[in-house]
PDB file of N, CA and C in Angstrom:
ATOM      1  N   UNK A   1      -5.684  60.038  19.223  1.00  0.00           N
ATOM      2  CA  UNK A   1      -6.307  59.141  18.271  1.00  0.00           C
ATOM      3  C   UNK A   1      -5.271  58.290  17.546  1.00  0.00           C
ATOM      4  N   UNK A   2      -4.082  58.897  16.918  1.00  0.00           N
ATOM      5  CA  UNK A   2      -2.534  58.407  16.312  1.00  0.00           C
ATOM      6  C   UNK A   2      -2.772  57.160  17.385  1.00  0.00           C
ATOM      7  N   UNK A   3      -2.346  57.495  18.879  1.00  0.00           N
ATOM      8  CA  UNK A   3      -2.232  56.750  19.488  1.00  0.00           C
ATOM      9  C   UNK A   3      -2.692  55.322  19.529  1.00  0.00           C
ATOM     10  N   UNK A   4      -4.123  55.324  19.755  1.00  0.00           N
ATOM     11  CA  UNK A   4      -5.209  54.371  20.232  1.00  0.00           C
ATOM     12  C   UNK A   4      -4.816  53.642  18.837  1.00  0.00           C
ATOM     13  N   UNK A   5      -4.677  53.918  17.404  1.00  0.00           N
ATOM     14  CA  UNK A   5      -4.876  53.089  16.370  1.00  0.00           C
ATOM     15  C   UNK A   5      -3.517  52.618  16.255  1.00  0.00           C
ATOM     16  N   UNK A   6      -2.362  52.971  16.826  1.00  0.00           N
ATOM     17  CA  UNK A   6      -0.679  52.621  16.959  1.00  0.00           C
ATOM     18  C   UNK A   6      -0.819  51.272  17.824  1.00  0.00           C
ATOM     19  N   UNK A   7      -1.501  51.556  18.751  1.00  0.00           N
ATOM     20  CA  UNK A   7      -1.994  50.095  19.943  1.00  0.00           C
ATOM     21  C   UNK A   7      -1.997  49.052  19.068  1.00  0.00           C
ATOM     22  N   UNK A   8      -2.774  49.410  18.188  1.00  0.00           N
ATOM     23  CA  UNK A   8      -3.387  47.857  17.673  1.00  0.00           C
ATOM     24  C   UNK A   8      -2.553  47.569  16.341  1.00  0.00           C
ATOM     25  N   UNK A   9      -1.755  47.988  16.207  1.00  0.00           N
ATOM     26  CA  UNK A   9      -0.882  47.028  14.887  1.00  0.00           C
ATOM     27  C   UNK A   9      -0.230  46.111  15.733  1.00  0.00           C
ATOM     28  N   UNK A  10       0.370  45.050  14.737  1.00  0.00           N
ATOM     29  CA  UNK A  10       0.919  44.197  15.350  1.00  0.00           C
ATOM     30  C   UNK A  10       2.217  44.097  14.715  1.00  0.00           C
ATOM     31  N   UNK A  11       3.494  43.839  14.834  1.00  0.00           N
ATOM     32  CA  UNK A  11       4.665  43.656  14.305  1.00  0.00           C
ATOM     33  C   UNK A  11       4.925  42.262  14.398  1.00  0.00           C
ATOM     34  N   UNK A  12       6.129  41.883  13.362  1.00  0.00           N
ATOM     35  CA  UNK A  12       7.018  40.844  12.878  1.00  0.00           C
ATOM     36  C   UNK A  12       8.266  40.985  13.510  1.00  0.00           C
ATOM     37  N   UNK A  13       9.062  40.401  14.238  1.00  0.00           N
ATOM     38  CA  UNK A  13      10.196  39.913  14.572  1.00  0.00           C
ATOM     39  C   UNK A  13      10.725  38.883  14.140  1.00  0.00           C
ATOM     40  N   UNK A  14      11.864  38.587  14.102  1.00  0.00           N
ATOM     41  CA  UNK A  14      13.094  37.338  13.992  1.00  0.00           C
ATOM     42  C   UNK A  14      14.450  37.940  14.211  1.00  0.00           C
ATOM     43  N   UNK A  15      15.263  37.197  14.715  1.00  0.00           N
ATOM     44  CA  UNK A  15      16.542  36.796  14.768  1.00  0.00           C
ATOM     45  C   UNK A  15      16.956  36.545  13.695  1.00  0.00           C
ATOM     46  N   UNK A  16      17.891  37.730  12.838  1.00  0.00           N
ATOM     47  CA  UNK A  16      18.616  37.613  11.520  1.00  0.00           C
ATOM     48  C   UNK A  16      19.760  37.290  11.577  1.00  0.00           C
ATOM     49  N   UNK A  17      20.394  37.667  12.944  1.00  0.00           N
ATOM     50  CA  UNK A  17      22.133  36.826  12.854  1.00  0.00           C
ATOM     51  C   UNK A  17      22.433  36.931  13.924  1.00  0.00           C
ATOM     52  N   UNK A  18      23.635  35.978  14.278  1.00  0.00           N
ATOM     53  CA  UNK A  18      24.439  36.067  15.902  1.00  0.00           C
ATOM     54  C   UNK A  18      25.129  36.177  16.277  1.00  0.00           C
ATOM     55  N   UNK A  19      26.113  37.161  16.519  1.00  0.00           N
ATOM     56  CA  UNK A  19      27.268  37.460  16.564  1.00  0.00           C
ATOM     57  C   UNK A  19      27.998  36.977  17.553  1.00  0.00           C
ATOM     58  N   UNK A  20      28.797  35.706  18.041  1.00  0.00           N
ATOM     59  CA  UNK A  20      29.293  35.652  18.514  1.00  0.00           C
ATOM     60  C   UNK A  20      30.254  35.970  19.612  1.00  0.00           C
ATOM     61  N   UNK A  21      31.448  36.417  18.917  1.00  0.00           N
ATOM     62  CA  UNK A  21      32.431  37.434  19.113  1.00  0.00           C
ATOM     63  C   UNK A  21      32.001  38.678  19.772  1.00  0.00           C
ATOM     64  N   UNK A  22      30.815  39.704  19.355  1.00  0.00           N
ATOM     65  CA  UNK A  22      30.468  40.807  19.923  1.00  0.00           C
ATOM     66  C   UNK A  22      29.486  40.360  20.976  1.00  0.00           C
ATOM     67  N   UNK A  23      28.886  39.130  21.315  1.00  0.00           N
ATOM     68  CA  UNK A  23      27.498  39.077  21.912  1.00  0.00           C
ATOM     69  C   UNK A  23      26.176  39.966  21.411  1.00  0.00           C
ATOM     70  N   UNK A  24      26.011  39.719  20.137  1.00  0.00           N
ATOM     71  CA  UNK A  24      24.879  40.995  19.647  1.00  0.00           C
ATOM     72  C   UNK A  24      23.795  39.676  19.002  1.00  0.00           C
ATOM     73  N   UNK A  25      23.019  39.895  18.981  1.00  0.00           N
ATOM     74  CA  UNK A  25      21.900  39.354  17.884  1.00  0.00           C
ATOM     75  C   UNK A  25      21.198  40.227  17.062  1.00  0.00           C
ATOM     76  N   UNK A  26      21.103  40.309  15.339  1.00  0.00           N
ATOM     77  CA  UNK A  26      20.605  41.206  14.617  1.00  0.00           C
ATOM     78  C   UNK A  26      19.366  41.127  14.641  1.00  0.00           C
ATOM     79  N   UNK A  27      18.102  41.737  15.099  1.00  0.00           N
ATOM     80  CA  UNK A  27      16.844  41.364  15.238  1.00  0.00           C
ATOM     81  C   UNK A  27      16.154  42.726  13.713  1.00  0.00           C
ATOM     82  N   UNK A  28      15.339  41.777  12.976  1.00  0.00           N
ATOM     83  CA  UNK A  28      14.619  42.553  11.836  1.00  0.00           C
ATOM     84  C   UNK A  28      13.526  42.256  12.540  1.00  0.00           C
ATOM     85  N   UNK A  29      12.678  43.552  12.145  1.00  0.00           N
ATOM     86  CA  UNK A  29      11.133  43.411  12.427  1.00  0.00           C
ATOM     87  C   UNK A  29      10.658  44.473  11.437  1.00  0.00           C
ATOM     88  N   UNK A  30       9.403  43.958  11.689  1.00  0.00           N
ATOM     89  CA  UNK A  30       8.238  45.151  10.328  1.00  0.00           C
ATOM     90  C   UNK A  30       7.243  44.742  10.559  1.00  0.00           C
ATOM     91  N   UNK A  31       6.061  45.885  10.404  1.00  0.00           N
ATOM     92  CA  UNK A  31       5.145  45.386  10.188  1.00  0.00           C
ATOM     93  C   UNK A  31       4.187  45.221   8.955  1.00  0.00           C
ATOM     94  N   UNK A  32       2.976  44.114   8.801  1.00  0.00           N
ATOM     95  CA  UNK A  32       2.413  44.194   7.747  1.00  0.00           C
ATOM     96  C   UNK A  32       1.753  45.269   6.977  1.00  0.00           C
ATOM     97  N   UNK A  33       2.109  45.153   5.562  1.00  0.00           N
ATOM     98  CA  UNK A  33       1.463  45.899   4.913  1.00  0.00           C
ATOM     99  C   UNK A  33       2.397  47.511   5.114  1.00  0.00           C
ATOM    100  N   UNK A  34       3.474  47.761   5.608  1.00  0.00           N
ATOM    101  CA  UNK A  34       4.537  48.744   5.721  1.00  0.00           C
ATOM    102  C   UNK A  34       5.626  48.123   4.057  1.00  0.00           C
ATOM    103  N   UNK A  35       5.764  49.297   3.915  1.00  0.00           N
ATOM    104  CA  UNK A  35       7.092  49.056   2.902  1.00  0.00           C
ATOM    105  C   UNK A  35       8.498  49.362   3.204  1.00  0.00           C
ATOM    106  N   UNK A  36       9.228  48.291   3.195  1.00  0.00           N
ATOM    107  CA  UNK A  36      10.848  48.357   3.839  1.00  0.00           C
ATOM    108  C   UNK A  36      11.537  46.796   2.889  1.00  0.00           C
ATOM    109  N   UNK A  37      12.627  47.489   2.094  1.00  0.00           N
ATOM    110  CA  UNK A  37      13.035  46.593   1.732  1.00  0.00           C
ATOM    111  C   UNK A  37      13.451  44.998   2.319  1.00  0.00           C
ATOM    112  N   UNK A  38      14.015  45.456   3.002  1.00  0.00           N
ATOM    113  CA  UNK A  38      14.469  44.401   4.115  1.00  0.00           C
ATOM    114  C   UNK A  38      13.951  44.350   6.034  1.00  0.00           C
ATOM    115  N   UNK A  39      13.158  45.315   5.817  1.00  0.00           N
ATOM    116  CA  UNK A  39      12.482  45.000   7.351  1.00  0.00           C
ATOM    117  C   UNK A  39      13.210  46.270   8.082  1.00  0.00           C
ATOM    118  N   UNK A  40      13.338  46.278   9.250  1.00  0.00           N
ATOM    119  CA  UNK A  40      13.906  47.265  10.106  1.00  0.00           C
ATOM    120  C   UNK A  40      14.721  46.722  11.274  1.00  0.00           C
ATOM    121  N   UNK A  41      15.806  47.324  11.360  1.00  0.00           N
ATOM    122  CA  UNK A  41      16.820  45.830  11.805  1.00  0.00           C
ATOM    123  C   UNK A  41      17.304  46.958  13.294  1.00  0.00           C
ATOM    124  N   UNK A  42      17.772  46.241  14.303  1.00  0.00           N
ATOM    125  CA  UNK A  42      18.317  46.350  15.830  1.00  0.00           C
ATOM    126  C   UNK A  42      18.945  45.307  16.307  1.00  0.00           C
ATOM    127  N   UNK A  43      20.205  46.122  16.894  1.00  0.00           N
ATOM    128  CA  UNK A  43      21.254  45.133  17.037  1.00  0.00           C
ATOM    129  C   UNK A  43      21.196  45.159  18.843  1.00  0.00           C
ATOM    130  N   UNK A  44      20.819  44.178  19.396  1.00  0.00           N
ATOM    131  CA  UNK A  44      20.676  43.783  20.673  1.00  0.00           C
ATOM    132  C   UNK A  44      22.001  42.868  21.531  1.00  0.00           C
ATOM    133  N   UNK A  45      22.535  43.510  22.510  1.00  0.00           N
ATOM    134  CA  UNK A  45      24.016  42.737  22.956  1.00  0.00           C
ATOM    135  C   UNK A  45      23.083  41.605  23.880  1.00  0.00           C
ATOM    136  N   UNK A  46      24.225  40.900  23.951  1.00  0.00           N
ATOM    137  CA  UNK A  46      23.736  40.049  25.267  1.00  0.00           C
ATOM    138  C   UNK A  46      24.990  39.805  25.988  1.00  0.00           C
ATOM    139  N   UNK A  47      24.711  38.931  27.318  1.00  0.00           N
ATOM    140  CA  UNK A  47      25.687  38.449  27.872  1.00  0.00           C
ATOM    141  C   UNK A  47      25.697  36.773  28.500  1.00  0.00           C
ATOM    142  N   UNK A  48      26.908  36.436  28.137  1.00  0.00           N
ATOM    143  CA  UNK A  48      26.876  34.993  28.277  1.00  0.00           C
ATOM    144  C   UNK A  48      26.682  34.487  29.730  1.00  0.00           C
ATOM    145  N   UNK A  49      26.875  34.977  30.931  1.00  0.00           N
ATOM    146  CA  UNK A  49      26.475  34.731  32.169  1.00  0.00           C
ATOM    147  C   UNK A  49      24.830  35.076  31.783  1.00  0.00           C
ATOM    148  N   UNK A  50      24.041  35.963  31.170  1.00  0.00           N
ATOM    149  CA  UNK A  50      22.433  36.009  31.105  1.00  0.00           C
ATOM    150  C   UNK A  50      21.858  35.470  30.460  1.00  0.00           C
ATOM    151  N   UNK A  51      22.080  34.785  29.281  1.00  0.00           N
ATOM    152  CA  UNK A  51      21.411  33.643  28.779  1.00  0.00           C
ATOM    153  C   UNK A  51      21.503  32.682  28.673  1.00  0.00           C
ATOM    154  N   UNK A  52      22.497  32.141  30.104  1.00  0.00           N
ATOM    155  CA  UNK A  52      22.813  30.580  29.929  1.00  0.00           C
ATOM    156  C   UNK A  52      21.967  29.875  30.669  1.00  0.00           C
ATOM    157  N   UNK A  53      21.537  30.962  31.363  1.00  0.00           N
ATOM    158  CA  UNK A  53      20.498  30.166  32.286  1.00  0.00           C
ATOM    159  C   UNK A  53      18.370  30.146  32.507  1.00  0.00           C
ATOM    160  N   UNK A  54      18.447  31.131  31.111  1.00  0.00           N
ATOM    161  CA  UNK A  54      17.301  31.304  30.841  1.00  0.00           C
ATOM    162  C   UNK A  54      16.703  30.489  29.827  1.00  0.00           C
ATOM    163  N   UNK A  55      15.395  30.534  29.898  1.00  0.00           N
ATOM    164  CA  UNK A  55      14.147  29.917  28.760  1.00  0.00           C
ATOM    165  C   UNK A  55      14.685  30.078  27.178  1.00  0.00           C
ATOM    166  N   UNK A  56      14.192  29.575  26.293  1.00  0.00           N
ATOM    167  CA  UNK A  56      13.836  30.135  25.329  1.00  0.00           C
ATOM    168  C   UNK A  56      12.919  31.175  25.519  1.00  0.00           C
ATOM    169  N   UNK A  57      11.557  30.875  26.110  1.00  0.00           N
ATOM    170  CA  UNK A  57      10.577  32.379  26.074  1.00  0.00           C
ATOM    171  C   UNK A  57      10.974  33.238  27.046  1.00  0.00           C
ATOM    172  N   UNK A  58      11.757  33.118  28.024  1.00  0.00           N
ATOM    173  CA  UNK A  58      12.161  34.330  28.633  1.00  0.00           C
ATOM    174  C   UNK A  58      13.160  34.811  27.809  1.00  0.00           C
ATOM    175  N   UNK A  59      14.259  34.359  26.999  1.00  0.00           N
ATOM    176  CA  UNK A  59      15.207  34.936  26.014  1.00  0.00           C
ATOM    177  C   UNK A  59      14.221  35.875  24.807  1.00  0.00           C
ATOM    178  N   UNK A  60      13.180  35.167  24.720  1.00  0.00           N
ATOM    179  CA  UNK A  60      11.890  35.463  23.295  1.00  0.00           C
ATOM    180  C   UNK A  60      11.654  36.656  24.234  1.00  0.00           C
ATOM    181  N   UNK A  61      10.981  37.324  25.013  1.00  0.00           N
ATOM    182  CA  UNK A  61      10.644  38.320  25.482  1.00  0.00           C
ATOM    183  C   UNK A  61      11.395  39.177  26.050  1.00  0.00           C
ATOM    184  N   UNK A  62      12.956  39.345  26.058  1.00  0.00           N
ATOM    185  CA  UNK A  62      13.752  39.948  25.821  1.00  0.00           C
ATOM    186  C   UNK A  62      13.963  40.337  24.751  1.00  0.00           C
ATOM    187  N   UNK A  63      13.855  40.105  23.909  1.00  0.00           N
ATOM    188  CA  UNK A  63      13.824  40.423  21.592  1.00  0.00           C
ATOM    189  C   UNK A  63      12.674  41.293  21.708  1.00  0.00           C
ATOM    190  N   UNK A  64      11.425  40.725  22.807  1.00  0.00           N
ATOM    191  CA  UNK A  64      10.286  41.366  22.516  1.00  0.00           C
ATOM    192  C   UNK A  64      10.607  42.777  22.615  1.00  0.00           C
ATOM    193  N   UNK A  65      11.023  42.631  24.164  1.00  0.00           N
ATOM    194  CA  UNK A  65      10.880  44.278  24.853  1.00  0.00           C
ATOM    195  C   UNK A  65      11.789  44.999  24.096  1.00  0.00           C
ATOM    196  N   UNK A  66      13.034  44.440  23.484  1.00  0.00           N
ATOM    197  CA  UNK A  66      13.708  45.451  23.089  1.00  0.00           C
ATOM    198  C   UNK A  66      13.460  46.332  22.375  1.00  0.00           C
ATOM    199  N   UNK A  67      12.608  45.657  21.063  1.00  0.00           N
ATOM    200  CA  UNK A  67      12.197  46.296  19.761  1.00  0.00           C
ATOM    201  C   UNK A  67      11.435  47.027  19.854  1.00  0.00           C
ATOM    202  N   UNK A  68       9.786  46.494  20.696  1.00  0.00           N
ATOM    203  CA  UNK A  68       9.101  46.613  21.104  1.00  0.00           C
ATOM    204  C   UNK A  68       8.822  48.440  21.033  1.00  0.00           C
ATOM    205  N   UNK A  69      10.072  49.420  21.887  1.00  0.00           N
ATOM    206  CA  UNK A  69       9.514  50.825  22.097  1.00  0.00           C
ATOM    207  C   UNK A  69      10.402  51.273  20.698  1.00  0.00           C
ATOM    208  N   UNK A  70      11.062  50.915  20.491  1.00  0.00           N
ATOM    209  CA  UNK A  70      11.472  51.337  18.652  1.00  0.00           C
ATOM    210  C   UNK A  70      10.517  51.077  17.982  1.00  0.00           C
ATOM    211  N   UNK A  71       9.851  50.379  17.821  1.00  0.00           N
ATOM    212  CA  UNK A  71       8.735  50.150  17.125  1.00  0.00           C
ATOM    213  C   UNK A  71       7.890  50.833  16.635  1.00  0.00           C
ATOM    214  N   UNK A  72       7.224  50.783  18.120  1.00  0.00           N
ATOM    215  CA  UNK A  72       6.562  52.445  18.567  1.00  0.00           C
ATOM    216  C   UNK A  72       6.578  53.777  17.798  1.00  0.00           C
ATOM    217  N   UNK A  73       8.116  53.711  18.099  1.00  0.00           N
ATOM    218  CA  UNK A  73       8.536  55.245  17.623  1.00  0.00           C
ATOM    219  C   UNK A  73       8.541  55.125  16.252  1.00  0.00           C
ATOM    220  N   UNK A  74       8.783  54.131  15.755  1.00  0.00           N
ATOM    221  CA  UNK A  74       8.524  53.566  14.321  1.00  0.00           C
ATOM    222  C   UNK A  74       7.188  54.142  13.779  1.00  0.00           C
ATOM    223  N   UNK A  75       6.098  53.163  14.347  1.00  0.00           N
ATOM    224  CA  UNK A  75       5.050  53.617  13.332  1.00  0.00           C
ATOM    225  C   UNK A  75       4.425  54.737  13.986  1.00  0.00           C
ATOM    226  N   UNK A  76       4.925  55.627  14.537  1.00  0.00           N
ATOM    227  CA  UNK A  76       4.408  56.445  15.196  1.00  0.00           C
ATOM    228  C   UNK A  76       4.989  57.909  13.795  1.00  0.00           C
ATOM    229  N   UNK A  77       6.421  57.809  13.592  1.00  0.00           N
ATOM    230  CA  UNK A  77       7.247  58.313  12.389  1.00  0.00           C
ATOM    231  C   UNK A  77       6.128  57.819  10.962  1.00  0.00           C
ATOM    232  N   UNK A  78       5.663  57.098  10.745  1.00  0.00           N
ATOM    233  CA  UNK A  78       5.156  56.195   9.527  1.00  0.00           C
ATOM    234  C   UNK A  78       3.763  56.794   9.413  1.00  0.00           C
ATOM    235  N   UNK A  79       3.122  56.808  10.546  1.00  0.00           N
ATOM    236  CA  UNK A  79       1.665  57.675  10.611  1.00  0.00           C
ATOM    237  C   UNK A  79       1.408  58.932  10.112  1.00  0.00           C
ATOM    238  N   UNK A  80       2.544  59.834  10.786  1.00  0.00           N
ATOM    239  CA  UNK A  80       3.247  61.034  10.304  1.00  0.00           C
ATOM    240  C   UNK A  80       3.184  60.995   9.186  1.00  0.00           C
ATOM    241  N   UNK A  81       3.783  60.544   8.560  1.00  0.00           N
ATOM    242  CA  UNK A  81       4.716  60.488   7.136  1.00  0.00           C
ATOM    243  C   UNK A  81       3.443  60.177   6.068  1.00  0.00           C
ATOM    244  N   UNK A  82       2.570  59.643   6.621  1.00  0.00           N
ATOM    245  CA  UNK A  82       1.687  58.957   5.925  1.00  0.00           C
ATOM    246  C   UNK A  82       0.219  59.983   5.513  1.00  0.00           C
ATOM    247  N   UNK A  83      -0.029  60.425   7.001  1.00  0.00           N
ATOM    248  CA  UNK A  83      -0.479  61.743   6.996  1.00  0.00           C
ATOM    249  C   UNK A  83      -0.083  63.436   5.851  1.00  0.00           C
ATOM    250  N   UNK A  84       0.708  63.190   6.031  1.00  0.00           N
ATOM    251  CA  UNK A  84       1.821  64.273   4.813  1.00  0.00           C
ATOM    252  C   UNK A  84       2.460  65.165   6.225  1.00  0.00           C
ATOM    253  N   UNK A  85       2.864  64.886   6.781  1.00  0.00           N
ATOM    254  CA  UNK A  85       3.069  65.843   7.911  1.00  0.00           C
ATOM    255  C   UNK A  85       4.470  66.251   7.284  1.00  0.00           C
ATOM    256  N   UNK A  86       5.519  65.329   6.970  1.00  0.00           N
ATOM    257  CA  UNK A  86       6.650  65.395   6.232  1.00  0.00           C
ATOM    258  C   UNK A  86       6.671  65.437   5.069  1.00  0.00           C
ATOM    259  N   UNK A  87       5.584  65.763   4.344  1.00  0.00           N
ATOM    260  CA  UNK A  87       5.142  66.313   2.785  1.00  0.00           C
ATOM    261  C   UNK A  87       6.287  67.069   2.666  1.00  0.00           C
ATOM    262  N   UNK A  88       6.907  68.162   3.512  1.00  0.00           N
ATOM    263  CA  UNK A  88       8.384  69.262   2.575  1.00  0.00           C
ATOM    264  C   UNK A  88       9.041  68.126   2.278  1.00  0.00           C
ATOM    265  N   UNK A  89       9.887  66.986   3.041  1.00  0.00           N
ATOM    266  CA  UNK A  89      10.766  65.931   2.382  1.00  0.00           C
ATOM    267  C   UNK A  89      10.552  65.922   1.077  1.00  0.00           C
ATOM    268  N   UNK A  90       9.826  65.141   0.385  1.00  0.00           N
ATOM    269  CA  UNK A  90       9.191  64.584  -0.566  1.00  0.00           C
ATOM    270  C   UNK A  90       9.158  65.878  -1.424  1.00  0.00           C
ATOM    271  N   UNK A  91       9.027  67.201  -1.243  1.00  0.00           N
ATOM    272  CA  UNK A  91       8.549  68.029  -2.664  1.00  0.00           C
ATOM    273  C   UNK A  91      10.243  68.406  -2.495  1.00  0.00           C
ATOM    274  N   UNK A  92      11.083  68.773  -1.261  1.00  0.00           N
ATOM    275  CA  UNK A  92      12.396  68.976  -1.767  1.00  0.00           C
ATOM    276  C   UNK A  92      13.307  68.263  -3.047  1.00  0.00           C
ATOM    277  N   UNK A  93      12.642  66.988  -2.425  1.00  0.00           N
ATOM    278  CA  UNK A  93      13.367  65.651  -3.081  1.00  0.00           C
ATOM    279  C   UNK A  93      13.158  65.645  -4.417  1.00  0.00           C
ATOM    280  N   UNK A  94      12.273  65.930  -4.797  1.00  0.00           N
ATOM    281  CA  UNK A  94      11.905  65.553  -5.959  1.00  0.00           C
ATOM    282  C   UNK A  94      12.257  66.764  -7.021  1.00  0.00           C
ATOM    283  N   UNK A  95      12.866  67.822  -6.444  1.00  0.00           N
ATOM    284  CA  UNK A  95      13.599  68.948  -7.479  1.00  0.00           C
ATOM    285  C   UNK A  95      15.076  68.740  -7.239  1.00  0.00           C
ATOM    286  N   UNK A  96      15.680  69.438  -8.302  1.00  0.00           N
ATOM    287  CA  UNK A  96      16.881  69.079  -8.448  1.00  0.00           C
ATOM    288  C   UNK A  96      17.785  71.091  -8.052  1.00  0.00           C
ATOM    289  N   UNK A  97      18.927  70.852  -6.832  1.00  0.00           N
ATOM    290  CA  UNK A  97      19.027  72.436  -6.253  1.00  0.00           C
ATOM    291  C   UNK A  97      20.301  72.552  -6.727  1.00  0.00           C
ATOM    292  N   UNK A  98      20.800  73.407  -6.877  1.00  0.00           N
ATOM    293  CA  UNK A  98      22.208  74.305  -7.399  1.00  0.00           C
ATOM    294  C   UNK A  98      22.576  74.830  -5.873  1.00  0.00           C
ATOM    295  N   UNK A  99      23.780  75.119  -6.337  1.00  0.00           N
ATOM    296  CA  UNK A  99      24.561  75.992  -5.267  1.00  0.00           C
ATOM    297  C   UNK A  99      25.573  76.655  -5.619  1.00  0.00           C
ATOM    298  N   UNK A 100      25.965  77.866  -5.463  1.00  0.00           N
ATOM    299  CA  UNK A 100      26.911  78.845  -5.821  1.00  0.00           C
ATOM    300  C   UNK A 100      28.254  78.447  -5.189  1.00  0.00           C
ATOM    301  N   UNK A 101      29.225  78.401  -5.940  1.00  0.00           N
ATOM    302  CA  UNK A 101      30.191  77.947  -4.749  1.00  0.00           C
ATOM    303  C   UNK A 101      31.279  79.750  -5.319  1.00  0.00           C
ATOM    304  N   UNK A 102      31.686  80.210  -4.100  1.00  0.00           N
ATOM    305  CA  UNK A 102      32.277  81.360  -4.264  1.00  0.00           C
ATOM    306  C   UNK A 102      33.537  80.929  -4.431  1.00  0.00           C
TER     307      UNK A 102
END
C-alpha cells in the first residue's frame, strides 16, 4: 500500500551547480509539501566525451534517472518516519543522557 501511494508523488529537480574541474553537477530535489531546508542534494559526475554530443532532454533524463531511485528510497524513509515507525529517534532525542566515564 506504502508502495502504490509512493508511485504517485511527484518530485522537484534542478541543477544547483557545475563543477567543472571534477565533472559533477549538484542536483537538489524535493518534494512538495516535504520539509528540508534546502531540498535534498546529489552529486552526479559526468563525462566530457558524453555530453558533448547529446540533447538537452537526453542530458534532462539523465538528472532524471539518477535521482529518480534515491528518491524513492527517500520518501519511502519519510513514510516511515511519518508513520512513527522511527518514533524511538525522536523520544531519545528529546531527553538529555549522562555517561559514566571510569
Amino acid at each position: 500500500m506504502v508502495r502504490n501511494s509512493l508511485s504517485m508523488k511527484k518530485f522537484n529537480y534542478k541543477i544547483s551547480s557545475i563543477d567543472y574541474v571534477l565533472s559533477t553537477v549538484q542536483i537538489k530535489y524535493w518534494c512538495e509539501g516535504m520539509t528540508a531546508y534546502n531540498g535534498f542534494i546529489e552529486i552526479m559526475p559526468f563525462t566530457i566525451n558524453t555530453i558533448q554530443d547529446i540533447t538537452e532532454k537526453e542530458f534532462d533524463l539523465k538528472v532524471y534517472n539518477y535521482v529518480k531511485d534515491n528518491f524513492k528510497i527517500l520518501l519511502i524513509t519519510y513514510e516511515n518516519y511519518k508513520s512513527g515507525k522511527y518514533d524511538v529517534l525522536e523520544k531519545v532525542a528529546r531527553t538529555v543522557r549522562s555517561l559514566d566515564v571510569v
